[in-house]
C-alpha atoms as a PDB file:
ATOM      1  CA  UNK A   1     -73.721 -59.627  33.521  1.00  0.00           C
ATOM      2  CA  UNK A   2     -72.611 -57.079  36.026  1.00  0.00           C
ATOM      3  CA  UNK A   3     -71.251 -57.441  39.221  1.00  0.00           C
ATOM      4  CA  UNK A   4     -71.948 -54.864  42.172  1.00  0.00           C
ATOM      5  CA  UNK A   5     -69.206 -55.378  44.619  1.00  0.00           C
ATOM      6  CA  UNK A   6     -70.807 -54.755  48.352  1.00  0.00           C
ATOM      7  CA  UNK A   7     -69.393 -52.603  50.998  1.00  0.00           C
ATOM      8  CA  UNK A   8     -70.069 -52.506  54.555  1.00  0.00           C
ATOM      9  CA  UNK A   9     -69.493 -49.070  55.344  1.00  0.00           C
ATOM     10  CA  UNK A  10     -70.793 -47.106  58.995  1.00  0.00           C
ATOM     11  CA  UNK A  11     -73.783 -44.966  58.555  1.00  0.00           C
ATOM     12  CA  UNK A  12     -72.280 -41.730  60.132  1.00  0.00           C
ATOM     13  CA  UNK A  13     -69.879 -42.115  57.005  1.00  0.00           C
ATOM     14  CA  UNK A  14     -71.929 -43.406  54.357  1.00  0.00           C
ATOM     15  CA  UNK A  15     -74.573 -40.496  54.507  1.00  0.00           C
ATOM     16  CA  UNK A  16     -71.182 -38.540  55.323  1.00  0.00           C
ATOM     17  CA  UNK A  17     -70.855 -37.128  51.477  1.00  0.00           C
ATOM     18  CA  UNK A  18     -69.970 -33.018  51.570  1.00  0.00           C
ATOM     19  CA  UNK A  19     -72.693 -32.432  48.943  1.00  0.00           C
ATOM     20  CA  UNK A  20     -72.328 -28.700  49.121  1.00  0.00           C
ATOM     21  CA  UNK A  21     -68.965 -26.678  50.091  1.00  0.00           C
ATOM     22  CA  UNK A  22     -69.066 -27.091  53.613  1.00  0.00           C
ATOM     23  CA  UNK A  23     -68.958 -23.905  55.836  1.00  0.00           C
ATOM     24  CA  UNK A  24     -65.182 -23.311  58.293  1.00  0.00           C
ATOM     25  CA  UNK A  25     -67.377 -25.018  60.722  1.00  0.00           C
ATOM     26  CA  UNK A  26     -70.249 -26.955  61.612  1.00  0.00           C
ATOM     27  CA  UNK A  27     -71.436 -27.057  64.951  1.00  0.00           C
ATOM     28  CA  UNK A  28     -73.454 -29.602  65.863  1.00  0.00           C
ATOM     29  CA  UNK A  29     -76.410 -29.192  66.795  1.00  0.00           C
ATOM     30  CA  UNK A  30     -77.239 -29.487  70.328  1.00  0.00           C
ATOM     31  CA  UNK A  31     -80.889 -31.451  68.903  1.00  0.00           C
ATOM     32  CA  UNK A  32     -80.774 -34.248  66.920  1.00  0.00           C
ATOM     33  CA  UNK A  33     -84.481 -33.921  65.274  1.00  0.00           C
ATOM     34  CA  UNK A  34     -83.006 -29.797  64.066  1.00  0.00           C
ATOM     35  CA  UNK A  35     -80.808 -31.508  61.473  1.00  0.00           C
ATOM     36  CA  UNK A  36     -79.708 -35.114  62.453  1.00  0.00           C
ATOM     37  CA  UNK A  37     -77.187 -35.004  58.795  1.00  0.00           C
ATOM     38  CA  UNK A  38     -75.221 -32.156  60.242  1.00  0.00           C
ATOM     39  CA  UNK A  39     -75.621 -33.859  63.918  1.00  0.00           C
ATOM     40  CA  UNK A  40     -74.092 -36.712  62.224  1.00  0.00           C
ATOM     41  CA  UNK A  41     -71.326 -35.742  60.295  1.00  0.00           C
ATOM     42  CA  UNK A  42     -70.155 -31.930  61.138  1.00  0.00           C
ATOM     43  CA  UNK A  43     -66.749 -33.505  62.314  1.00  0.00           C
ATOM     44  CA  UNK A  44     -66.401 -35.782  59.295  1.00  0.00           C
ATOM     45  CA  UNK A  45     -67.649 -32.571  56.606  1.00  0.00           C
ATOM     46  CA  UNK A  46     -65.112 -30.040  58.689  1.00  0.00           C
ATOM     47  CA  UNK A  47     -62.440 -32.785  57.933  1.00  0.00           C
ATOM     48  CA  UNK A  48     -63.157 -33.150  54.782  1.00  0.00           C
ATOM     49  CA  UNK A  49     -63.965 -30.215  52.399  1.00  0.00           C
ATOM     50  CA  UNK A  50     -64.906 -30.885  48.596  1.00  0.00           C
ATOM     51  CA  UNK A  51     -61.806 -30.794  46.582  1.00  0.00           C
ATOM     52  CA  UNK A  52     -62.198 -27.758  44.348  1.00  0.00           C
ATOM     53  CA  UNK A  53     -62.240 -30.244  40.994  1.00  0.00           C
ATOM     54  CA  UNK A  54     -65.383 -31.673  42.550  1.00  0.00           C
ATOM     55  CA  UNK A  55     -68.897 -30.756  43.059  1.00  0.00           C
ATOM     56  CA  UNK A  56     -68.921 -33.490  45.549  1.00  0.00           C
ATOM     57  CA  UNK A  57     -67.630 -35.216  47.768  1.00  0.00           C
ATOM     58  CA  UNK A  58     -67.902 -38.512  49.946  1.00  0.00           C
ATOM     59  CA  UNK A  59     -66.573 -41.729  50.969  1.00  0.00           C
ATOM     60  CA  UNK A  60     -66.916 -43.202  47.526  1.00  0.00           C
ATOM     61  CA  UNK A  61     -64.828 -40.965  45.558  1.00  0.00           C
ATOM     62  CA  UNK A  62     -62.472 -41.382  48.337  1.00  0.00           C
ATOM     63  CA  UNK A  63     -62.376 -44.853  47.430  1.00  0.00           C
ATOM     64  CA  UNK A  64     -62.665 -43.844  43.555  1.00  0.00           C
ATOM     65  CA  UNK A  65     -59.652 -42.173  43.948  1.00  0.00           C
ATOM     66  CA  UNK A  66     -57.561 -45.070  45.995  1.00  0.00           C
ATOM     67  CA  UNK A  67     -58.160 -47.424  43.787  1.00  0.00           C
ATOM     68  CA  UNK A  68     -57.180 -45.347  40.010  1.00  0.00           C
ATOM     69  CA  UNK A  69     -54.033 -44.827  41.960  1.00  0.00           C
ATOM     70  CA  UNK A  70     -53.748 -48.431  42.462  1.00  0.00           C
ATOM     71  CA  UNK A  71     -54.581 -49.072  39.060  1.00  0.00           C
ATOM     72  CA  UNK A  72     -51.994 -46.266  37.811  1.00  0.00           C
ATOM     73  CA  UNK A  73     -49.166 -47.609  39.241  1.00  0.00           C
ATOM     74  CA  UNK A  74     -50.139 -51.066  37.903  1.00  0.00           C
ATOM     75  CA  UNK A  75     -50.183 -49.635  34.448  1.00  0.00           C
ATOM     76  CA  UNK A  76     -46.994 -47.807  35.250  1.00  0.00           C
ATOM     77  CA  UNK A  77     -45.021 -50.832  36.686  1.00  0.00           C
ATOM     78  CA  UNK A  78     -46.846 -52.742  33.213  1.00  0.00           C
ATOM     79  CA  UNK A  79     -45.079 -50.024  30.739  1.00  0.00           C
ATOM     80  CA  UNK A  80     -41.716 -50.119  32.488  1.00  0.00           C
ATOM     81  CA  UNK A  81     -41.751 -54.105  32.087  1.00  0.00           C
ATOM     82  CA  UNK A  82     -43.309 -54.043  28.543  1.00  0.00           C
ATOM     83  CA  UNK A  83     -40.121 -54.917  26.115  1.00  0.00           C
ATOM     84  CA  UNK A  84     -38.671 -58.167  29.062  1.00  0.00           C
ATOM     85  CA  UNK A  85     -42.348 -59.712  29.970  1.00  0.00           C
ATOM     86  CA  UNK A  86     -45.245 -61.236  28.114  1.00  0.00           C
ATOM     87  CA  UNK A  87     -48.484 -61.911  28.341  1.00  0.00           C
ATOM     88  CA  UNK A  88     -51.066 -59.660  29.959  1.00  0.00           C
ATOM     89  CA  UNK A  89     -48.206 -57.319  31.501  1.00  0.00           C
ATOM     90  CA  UNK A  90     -46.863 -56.734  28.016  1.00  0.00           C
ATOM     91  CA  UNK A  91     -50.485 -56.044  26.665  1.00  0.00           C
ATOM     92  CA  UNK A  92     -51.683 -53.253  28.971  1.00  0.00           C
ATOM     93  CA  UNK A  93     -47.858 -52.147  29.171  1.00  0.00           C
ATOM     94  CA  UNK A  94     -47.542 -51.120  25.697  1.00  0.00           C
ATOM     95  CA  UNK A  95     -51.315 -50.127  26.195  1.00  0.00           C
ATOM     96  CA  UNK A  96     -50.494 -47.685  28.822  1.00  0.00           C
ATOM     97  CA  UNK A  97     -47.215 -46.407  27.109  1.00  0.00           C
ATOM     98  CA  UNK A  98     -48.806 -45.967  23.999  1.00  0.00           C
ATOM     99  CA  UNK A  99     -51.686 -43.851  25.617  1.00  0.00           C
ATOM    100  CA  UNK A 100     -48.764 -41.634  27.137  1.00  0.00           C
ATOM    101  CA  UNK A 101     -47.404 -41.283  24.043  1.00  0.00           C
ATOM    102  CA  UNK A 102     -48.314 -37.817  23.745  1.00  0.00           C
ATOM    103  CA  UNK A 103     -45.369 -36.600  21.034  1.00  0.00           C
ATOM    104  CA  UNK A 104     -46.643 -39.640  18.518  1.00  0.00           C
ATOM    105  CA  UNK A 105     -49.990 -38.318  19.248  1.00  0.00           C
ATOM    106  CA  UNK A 106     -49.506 -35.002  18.578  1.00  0.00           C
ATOM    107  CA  UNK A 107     -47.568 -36.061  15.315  1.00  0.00           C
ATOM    108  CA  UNK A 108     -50.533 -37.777  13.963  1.00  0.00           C
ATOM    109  CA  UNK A 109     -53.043 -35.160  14.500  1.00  0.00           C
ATOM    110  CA  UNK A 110     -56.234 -35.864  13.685  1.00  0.00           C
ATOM    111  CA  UNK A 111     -55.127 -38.975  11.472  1.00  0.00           C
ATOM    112  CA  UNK A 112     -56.066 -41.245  13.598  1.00  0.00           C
ATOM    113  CA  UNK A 113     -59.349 -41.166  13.480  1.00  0.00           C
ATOM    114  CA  UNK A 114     -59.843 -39.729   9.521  1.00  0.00           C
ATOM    115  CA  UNK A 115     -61.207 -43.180   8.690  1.00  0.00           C
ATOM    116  CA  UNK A 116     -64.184 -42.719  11.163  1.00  0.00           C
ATOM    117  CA  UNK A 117     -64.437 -38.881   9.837  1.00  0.00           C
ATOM    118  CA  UNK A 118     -64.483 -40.522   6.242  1.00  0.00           C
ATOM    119  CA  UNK A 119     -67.297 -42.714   6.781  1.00  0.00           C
ATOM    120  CA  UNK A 120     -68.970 -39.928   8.456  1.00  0.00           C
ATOM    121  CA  UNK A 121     -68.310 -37.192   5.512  1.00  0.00           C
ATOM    122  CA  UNK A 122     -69.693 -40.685   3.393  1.00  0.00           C
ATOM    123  CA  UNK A 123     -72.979 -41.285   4.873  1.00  0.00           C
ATOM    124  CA  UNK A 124     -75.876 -41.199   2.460  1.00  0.00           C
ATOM    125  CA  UNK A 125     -78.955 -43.068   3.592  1.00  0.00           C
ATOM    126  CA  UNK A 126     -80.111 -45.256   6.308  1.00  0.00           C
ATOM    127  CA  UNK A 127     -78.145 -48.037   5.969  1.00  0.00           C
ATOM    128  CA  UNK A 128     -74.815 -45.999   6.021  1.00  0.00           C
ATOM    129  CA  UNK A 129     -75.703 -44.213   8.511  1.00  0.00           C
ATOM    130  CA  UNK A 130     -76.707 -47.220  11.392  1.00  0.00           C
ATOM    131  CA  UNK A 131     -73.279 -48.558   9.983  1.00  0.00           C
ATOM    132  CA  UNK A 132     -71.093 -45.108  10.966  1.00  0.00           C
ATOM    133  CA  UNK A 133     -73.524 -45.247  14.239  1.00  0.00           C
ATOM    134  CA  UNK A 134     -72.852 -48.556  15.070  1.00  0.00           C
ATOM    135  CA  UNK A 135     -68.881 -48.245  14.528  1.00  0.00           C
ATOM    136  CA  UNK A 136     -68.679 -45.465  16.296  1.00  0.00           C
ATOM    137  CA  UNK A 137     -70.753 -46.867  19.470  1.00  0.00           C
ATOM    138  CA  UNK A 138     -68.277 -49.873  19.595  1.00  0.00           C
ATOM    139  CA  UNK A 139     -65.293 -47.333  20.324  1.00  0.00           C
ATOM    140  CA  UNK A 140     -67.404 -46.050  22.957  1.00  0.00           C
ATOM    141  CA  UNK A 141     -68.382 -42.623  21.451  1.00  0.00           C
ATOM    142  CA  UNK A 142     -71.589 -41.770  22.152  1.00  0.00           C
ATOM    143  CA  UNK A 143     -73.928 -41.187  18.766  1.00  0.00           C
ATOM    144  CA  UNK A 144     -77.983 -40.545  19.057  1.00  0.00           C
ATOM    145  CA  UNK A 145     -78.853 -43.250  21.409  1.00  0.00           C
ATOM    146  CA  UNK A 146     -76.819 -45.575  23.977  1.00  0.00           C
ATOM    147  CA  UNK A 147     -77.352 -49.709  24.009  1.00  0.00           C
ATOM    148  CA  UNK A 148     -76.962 -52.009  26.575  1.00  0.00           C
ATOM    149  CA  UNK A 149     -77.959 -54.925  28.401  1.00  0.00           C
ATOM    150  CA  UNK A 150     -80.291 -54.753  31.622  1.00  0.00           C
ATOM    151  CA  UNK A 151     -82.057 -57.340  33.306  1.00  0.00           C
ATOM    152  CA  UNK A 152     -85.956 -57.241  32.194  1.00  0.00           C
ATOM    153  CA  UNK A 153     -88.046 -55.273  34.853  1.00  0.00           C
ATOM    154  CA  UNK A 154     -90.633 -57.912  34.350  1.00  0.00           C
ATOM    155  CA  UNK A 155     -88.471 -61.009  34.787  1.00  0.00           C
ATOM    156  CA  UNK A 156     -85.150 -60.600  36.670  1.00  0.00           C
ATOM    157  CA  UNK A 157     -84.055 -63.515  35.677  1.00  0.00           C
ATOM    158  CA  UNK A 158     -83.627 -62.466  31.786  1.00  0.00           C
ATOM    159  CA  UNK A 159     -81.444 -60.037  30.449  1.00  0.00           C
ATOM    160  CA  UNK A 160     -82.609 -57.926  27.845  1.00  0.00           C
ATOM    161  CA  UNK A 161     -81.628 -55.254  25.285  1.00  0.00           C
ATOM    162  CA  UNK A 162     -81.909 -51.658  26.704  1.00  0.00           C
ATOM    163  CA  UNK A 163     -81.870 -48.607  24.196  1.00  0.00           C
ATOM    164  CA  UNK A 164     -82.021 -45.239  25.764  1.00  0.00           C
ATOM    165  CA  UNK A 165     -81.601 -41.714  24.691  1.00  0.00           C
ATOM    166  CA  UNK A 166     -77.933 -40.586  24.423  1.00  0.00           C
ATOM    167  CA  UNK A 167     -75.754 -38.660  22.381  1.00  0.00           C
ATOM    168  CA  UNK A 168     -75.554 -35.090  24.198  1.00  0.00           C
ATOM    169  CA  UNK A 169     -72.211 -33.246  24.561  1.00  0.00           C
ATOM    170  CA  UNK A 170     -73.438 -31.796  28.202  1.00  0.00           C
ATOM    171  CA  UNK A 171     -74.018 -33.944  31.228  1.00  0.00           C
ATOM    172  CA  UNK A 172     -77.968 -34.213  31.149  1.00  0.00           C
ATOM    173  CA  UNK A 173     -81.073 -32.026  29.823  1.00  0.00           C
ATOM    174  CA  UNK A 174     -81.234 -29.715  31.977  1.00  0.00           C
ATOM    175  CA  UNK A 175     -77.807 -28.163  31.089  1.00  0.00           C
ATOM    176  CA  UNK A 176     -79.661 -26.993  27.633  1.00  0.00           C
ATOM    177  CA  UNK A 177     -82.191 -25.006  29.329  1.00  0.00           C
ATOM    178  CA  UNK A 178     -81.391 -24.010  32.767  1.00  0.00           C
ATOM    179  CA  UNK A 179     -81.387 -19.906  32.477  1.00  0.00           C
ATOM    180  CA  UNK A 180     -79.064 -18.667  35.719  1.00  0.00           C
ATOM    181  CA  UNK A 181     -76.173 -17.088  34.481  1.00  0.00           C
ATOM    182  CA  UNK A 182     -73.307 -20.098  35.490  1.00  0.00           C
ATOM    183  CA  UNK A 183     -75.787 -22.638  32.836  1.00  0.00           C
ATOM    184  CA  UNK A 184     -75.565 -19.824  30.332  1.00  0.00           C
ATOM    185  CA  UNK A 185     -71.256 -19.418  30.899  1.00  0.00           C
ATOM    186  CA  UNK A 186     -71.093 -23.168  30.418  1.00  0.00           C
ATOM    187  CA  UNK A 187     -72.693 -23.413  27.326  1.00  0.00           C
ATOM    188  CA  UNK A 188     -71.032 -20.450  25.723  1.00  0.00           C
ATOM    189  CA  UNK A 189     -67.827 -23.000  27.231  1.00  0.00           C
ATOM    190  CA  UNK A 190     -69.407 -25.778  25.363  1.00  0.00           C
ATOM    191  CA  UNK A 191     -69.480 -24.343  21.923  1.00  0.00           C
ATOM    192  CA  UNK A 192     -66.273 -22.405  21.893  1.00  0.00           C
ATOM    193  CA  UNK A 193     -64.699 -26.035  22.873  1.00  0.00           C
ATOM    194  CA  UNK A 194     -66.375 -27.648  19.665  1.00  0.00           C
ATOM    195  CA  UNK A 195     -64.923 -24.326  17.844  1.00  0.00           C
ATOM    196  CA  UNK A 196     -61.432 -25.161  19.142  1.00  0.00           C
ATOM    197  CA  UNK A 197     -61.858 -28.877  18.065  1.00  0.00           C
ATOM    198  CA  UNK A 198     -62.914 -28.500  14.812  1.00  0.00           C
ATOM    199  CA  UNK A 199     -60.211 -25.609  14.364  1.00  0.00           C
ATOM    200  CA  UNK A 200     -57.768 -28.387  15.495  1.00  0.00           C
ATOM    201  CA  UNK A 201     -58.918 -30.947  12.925  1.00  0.00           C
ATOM    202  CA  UNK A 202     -58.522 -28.424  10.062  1.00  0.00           C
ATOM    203  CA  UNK A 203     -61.290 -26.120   9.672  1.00  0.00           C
ATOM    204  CA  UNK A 204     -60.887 -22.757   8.844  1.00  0.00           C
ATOM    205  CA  UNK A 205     -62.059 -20.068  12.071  1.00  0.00           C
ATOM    206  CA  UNK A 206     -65.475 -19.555  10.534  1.00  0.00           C
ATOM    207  CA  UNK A 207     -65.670 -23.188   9.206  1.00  0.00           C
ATOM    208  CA  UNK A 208     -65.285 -24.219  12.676  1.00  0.00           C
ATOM    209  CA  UNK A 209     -67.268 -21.690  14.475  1.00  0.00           C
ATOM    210  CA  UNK A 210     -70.051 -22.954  11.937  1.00  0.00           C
ATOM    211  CA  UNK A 211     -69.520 -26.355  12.758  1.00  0.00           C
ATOM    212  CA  UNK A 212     -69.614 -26.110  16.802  1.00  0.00           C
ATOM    213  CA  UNK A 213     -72.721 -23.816  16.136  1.00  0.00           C
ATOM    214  CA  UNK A 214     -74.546 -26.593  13.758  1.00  0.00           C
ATOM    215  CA  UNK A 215     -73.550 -29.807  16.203  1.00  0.00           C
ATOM    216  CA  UNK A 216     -74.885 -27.580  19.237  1.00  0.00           C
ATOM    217  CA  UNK A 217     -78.244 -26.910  17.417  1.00  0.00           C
ATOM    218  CA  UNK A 218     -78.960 -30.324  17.027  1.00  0.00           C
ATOM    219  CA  UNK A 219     -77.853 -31.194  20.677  1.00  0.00           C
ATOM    220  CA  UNK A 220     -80.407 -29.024  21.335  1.00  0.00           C
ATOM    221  CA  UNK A 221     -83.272 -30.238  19.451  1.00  0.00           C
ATOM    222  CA  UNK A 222     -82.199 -33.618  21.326  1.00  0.00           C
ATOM    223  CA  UNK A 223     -82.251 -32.389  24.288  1.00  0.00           C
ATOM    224  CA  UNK A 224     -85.830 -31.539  24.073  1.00  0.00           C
ATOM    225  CA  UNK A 225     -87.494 -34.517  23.683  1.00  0.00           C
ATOM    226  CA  UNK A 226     -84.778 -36.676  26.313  1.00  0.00           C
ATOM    227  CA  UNK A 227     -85.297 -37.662  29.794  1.00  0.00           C
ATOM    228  CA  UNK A 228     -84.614 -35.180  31.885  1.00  0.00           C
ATOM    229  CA  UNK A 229     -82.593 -36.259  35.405  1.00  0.00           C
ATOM    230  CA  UNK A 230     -85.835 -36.291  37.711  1.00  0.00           C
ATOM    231  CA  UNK A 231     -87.464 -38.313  35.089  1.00  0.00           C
ATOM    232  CA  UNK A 232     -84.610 -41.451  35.267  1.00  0.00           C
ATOM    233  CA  UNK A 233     -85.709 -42.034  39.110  1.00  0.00           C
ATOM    234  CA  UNK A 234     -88.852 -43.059  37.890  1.00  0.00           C
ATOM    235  CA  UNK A 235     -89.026 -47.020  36.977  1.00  0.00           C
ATOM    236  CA  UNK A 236     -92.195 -46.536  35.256  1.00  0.00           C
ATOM    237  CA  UNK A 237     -90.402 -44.200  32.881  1.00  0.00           C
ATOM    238  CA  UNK A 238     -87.629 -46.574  32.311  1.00  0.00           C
ATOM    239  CA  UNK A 239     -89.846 -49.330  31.566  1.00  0.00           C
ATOM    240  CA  UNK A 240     -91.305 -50.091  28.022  1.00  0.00           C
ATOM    241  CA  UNK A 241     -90.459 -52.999  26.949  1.00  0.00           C
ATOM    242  CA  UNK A 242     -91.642 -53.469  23.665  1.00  0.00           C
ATOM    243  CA  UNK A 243     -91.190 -56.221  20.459  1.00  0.00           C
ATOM    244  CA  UNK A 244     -88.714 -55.301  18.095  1.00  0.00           C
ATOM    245  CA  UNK A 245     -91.031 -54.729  15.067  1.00  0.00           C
ATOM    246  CA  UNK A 246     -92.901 -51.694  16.828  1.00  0.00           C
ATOM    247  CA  UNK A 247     -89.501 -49.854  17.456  1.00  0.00           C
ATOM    248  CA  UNK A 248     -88.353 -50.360  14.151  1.00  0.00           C
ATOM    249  CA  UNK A 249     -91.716 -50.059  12.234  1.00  0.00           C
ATOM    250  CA  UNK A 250     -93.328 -47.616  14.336  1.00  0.00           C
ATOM    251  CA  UNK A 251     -91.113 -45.346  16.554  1.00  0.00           C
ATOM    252  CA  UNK A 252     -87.726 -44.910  14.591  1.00  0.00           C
ATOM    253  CA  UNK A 253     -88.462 -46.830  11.245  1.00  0.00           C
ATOM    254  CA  UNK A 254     -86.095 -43.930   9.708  1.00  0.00           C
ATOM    255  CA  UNK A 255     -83.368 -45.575  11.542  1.00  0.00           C
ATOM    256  CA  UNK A 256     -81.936 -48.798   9.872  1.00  0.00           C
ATOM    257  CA  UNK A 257     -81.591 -50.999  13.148  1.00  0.00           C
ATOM    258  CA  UNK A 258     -81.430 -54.463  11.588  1.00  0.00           C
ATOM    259  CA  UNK A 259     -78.058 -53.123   9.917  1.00  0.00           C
ATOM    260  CA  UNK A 260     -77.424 -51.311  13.266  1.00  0.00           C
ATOM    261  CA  UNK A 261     -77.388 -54.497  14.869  1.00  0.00           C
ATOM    262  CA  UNK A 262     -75.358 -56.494  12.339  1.00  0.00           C
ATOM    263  CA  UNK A 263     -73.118 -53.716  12.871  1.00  0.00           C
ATOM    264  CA  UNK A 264     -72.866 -54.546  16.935  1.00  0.00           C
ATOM    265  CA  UNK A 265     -72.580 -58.125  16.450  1.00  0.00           C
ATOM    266  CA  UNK A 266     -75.932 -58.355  18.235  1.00  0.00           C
ATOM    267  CA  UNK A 267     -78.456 -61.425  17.009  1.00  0.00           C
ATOM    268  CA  UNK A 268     -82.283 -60.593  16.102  1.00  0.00           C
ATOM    269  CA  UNK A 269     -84.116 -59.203  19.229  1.00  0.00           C
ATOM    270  CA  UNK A 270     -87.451 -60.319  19.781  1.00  0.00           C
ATOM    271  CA  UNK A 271     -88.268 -57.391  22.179  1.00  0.00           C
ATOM    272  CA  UNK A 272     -86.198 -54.541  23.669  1.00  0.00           C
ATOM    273  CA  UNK A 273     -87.257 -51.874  26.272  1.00  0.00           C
ATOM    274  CA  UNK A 274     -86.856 -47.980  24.980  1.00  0.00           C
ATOM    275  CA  UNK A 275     -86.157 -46.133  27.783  1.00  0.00           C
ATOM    276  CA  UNK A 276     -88.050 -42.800  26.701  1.00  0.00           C
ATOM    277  CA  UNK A 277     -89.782 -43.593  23.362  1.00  0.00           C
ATOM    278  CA  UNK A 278     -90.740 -39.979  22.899  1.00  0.00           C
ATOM    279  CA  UNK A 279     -87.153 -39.290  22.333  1.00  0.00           C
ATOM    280  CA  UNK A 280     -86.985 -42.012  19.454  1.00  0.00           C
ATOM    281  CA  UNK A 281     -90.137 -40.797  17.796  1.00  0.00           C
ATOM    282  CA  UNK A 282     -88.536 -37.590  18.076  1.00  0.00           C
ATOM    283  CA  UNK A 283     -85.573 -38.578  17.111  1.00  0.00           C
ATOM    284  CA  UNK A 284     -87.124 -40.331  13.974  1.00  0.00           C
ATOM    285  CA  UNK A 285     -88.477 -36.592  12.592  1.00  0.00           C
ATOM    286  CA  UNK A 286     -85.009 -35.131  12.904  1.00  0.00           C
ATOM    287  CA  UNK A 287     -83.156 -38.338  10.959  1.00  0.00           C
ATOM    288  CA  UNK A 288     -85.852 -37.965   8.228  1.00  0.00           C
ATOM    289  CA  UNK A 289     -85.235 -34.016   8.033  1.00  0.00           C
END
C-alpha cells in the first residue's frame, strides 16, 4: 500500500517551479490577466534559478534535496557506528560502507554480477527466460515490462496487479524519435555509453560496439509500440483490466508468465490491468523472433 505524505504548501510557491531557465529578470507584470505565473512568482524564479544539473526546478526538489541530505548523514553517522552498535544501525551501516566501498568494487569488476550475466548467456526458451526476467526485476533492473501493484480503477478499494511497458535505456518514447539535433547528440551519448560498458565487462572494441548497437536496436523496436508521455495522462489508456488467461493466452502467450510469477513470489492472478496492451502484443512478435 502506498502512502502519499500531504503538504500544505502557499500557492505563490507551489506553482513557483522555474520550469525553464529563468531570464536575469522578471518584471512583473503590471496586469495580472497578461501572465498571472510570472505576476506570481518573478521574485521567487529571480531567486531561484535552475541548478545547471537540472532541467527543473521547484519547491519539491528543494525538499528532495533536504531530505537525501538528511538521509546521508544518517547513513554516514550508521557506517561510522557499524563495528560498536547493533541492530538496524549496524545493518544500513555496513550497507552504506559497503556501497562506498569503491576500491573492493573496482577489484571485483564485473564479478559481481557474472551469475546474472550467466543465466542470461543461458537462456533458451520461455521458461528460462521469465526466470532471468523475473530475477532480474527483483534487483530492480528494469527488463521488457515493469510490475506493480495499483489500486483497481474500477474499485478503489482493491488492489490489483499492474503490468506496464518498461525496459527502455532512455527516459520515455519520445527520446527514440525526436529529430532536433540535442535528441540526436543524446542518443549517439546513449550508445557510446553501452559501448563503454560492455568494453568494461570484457568485450573486445568491436565486440562491444556490436553489442551497444544490437541492445539499442531492440530499444528501438520497443519503443515503437510503448506509451508515449502524452499518452500516460490519459486514464482511459491506463485502464484495461483484463483476466489473466487473455494476457497470457492471447496478448503475450510467448512469454511464460505463470513461471514469471513463481519467479516474483506472486500467487495466481485472476485478472491484471496491462497498461498499453499494444506494447505486449508487440512485444510478443519480437520474443517469438
Amino acid at each position: 500500500m502506498k502512502r502519499t505524505l500531504k503538504l500544505w504548501i502557499p500557492f505563490a510557491l507551489l506553482v513557483g517551479s522555474s520550469c525553464v531557465a529563468p531570464q536575469a529578470d522578471h518584471a512583473a507584470p503590471t496586469d495580472p490577466g497578461e501572465d498571472f505565473f510570472l505576476h506570481v512568482n518573478h521574485d521567487w524564479m529571480d531567486s531561484n534559478p535552475i541548478p545547471d544539473a537540472y532541467g527543473s526546478w521547484g519547491v519539491f526538489h528543494e525538499i528532495s534535496e533536504r531530505n537525501k541530505t538528511v538521509l546521508r548523514g544518517i547513513l554516514e553517522s550508521a557506517a561510522e557506528q557499524r563495528l560498536t552498535s547493533t541492530g538496524l544501525t549496524q545493518q544500513l551501516g555496513t550497507f552504506w560502507a559497503s556501497g562506498m566501498d569503491a576500491a573492493t568494487a573496482e577489484a571485483r569488476g564485473v564479478e559481481s554480477i557474472r551469475p546474472y550475466l550467466d543465466r542470461i548467456a543461458a537462456v533458451e526458451g520461455r521458461e528460462s527466460l521469465a526466470q532471468v526476467v523475473g530475477e532480474l526485476q527483483m534487483i530492480n533492473v528494469d527488463v521488457l515490462f515493469g510490475l506493480g501493484a495499483e489500486a483497481d480503477f474500477e474499485d478503489s478499494t482493491q488492489t490489483i496487479t499492474f503490468i506496464m511497458p518498461g525496459g527502455l535505456g532512455l527516459p520515455e518514447k519520445d527520446y527514440y524519435f525526436r529529430e532536433d539535433e540535442e535528441s540526436a547528440r543524446l542518443r549517439t551519448q546513449y550508445v557510446a555509453h553501452m559501448t563503454a560498458m560492455f568494453t568494461l565487462a570484457g568485450d573486445s572494441a568491436t565486440e562491444a560496439a556490436a553489442a551497444a548497437q544490437r541492445v539499442y536496436d531492440l530499444e528501438l523496436l520497443m519503443a515503437a509500440d510503448t506509451l508515449g508521455a502524452l499518452e500516460y495522462r490519459n486514464p482511459q489508456t491506463l485502464s484495461n483490466k483484463i483476466p489473466t488467461s487473455e494476457m497470457t493466452d492471447d496478448i503475450m502467450p510467448a512469454f511464460a508468465w505463470e513461471h514469471y510469477f513463481q519467479v516474483m513470489g506472486i500467487p495466481a492472478q485472476p485478472v491484471a490491468n496491462l497498461v498499453g496492451p499494444s506494447y505486449f502484443r508487440a512485444l510478443d512478435t519480437l520474443l517469438q523472433e
